[in-house]
C-alpha atoms as a PDB file:
ATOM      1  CA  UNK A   1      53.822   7.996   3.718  1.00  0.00           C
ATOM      2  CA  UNK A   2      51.939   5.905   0.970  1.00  0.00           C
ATOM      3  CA  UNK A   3      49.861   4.717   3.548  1.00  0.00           C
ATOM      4  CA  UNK A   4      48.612   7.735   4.960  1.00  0.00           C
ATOM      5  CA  UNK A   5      47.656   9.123   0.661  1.00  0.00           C
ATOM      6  CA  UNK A   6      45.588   6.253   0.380  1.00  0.00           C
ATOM      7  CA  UNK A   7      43.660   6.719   3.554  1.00  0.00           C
ATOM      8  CA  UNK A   8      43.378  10.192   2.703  1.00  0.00           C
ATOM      9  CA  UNK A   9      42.260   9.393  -0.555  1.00  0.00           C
ATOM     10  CA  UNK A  10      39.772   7.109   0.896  1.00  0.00           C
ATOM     11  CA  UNK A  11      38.075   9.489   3.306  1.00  0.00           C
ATOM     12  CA  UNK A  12      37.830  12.205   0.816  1.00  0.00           C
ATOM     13  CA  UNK A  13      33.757  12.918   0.470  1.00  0.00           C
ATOM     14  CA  UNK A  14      31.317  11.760  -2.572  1.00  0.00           C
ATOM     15  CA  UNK A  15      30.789  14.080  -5.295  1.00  0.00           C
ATOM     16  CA  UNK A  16      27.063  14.958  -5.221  1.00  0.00           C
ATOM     17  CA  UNK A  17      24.694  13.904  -7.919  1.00  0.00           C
ATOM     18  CA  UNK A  18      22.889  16.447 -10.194  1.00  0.00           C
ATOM     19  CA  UNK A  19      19.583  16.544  -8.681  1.00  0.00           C
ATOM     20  CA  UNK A  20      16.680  15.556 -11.708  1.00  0.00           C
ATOM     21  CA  UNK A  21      14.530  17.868 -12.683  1.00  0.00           C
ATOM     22  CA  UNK A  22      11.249  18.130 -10.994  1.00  0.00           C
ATOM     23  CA  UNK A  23       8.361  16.995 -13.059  1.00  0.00           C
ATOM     24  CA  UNK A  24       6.061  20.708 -13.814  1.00  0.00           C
ATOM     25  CA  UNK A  25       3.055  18.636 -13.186  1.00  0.00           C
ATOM     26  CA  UNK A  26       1.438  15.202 -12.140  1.00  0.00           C
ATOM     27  CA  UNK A  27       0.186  13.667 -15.544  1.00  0.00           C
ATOM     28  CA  UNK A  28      -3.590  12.671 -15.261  1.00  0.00           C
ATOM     29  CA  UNK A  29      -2.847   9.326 -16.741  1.00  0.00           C
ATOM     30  CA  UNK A  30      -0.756   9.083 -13.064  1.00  0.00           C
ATOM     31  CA  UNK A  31      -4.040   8.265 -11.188  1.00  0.00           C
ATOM     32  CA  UNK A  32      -6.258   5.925 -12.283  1.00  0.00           C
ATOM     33  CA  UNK A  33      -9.883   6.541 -13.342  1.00  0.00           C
ATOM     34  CA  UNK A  34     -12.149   5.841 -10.734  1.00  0.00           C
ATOM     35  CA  UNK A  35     -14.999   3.216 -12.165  1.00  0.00           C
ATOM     36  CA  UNK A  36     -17.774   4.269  -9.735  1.00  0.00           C
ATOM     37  CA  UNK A  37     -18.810   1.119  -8.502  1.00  0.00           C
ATOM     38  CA  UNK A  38     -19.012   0.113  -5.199  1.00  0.00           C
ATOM     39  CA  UNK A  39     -18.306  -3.138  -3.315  1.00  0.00           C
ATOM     40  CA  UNK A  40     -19.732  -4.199   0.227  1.00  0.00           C
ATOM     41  CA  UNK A  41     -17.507  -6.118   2.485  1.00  0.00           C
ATOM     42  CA  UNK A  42     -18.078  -8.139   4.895  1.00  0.00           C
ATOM     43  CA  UNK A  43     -16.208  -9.465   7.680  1.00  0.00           C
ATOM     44  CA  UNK A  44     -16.883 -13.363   8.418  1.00  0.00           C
ATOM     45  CA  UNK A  45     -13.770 -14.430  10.232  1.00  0.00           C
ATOM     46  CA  UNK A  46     -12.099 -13.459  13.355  1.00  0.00           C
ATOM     47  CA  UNK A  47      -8.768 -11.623  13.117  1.00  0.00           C
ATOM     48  CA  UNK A  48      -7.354 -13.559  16.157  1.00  0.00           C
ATOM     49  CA  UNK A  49      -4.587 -16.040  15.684  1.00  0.00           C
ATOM     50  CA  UNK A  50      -4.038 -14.214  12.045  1.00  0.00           C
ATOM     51  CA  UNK A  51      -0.645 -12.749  10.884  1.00  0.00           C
ATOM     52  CA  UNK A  52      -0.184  -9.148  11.316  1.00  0.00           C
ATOM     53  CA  UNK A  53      -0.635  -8.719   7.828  1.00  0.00           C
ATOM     54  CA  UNK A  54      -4.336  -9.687   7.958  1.00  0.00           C
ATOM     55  CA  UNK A  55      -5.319  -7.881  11.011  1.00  0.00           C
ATOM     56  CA  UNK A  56      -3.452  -4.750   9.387  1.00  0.00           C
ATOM     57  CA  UNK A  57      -5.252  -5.906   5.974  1.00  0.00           C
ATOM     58  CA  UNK A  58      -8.957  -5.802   8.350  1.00  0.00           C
ATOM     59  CA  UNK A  59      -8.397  -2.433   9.927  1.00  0.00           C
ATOM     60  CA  UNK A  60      -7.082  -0.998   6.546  1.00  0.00           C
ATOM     61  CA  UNK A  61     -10.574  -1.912   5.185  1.00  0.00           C
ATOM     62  CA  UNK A  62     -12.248  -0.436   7.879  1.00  0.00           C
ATOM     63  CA  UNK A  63     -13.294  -3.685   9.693  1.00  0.00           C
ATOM     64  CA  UNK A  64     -12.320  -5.161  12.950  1.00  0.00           C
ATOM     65  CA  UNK A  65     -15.386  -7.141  14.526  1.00  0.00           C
ATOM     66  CA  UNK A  66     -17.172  -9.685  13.059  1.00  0.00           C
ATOM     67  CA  UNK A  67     -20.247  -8.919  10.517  1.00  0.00           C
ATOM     68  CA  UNK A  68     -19.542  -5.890   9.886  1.00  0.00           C
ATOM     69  CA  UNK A  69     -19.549  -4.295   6.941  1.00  0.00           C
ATOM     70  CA  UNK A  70     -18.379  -1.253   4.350  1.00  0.00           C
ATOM     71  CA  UNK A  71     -19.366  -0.235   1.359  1.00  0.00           C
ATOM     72  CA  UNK A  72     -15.698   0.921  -0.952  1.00  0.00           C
ATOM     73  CA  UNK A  73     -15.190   1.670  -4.165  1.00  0.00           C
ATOM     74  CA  UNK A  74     -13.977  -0.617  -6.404  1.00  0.00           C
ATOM     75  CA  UNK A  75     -10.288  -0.156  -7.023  1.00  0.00           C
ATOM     76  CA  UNK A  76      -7.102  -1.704  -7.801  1.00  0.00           C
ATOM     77  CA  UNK A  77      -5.771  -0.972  -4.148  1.00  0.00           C
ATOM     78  CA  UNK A  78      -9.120  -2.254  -2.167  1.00  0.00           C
ATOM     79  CA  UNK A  79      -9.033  -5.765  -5.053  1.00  0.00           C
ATOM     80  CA  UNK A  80      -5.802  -6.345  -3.682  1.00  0.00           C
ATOM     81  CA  UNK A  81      -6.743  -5.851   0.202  1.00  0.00           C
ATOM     82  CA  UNK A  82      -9.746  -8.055  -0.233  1.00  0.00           C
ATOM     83  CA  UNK A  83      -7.372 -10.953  -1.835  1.00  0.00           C
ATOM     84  CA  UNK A  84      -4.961 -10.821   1.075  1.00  0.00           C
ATOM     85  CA  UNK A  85      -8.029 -11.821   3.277  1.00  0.00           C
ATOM     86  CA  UNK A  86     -10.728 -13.432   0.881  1.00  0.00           C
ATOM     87  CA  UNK A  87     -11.196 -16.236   3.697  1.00  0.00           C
ATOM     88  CA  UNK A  88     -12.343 -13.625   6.147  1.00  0.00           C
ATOM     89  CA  UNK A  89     -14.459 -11.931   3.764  1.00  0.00           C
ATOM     90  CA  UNK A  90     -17.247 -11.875   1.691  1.00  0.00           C
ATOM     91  CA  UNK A  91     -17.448  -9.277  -0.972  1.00  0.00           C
ATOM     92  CA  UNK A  92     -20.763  -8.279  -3.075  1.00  0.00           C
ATOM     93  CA  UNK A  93     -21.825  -5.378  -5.424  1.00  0.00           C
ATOM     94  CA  UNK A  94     -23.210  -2.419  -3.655  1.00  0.00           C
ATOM     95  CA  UNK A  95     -26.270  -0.970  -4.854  1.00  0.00           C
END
């Protein structure tokens, strides 16, 4: 009889969380200011034989042949792309 409390016990369901309050509105400090410059990148290096990291690195910078190239602006999130593939690369200043 013990037995079957505790199993009872165990089954019974969770007691739900208090859901938190949405936030009224998305701070402007949330997104960062954009700088306005401009980087061109250029693929040097093949993709083949590279982890699918790099190739997914590549196609998320809008290359996938050799020497070709894109102008993006310069951000945080493109920085870091470029530094997971800097031996592909080669990154200037756009005009």
């Amino acid at each position: 009889m013990a037995e079957e409390k505790k199993k009872a016990a165990a089954k019974k369901p969770a007691a739900k969380k208090a859901a938190a309050p949405k936030a009224e509105k998305k701070e402007a400090a949330a997104k960062p200011a954009k700088s306005g410059k401009k980087l061109k990148i250029t693929q040097i290096g093949s993709k083949i034989g590279r982890v699918k990291k790099q190739e997914a690195t590549l196609i998320g910078l809008g290359l996938n042949k050799r020497h070709r190239s894109r102008v993006l602006e310069d951000t945080p999130e493109v920085r870091g792309m470029i530094e997971v593939v800097r031996h592909l690369v080669t990154v200037e200043e756009a005009a």
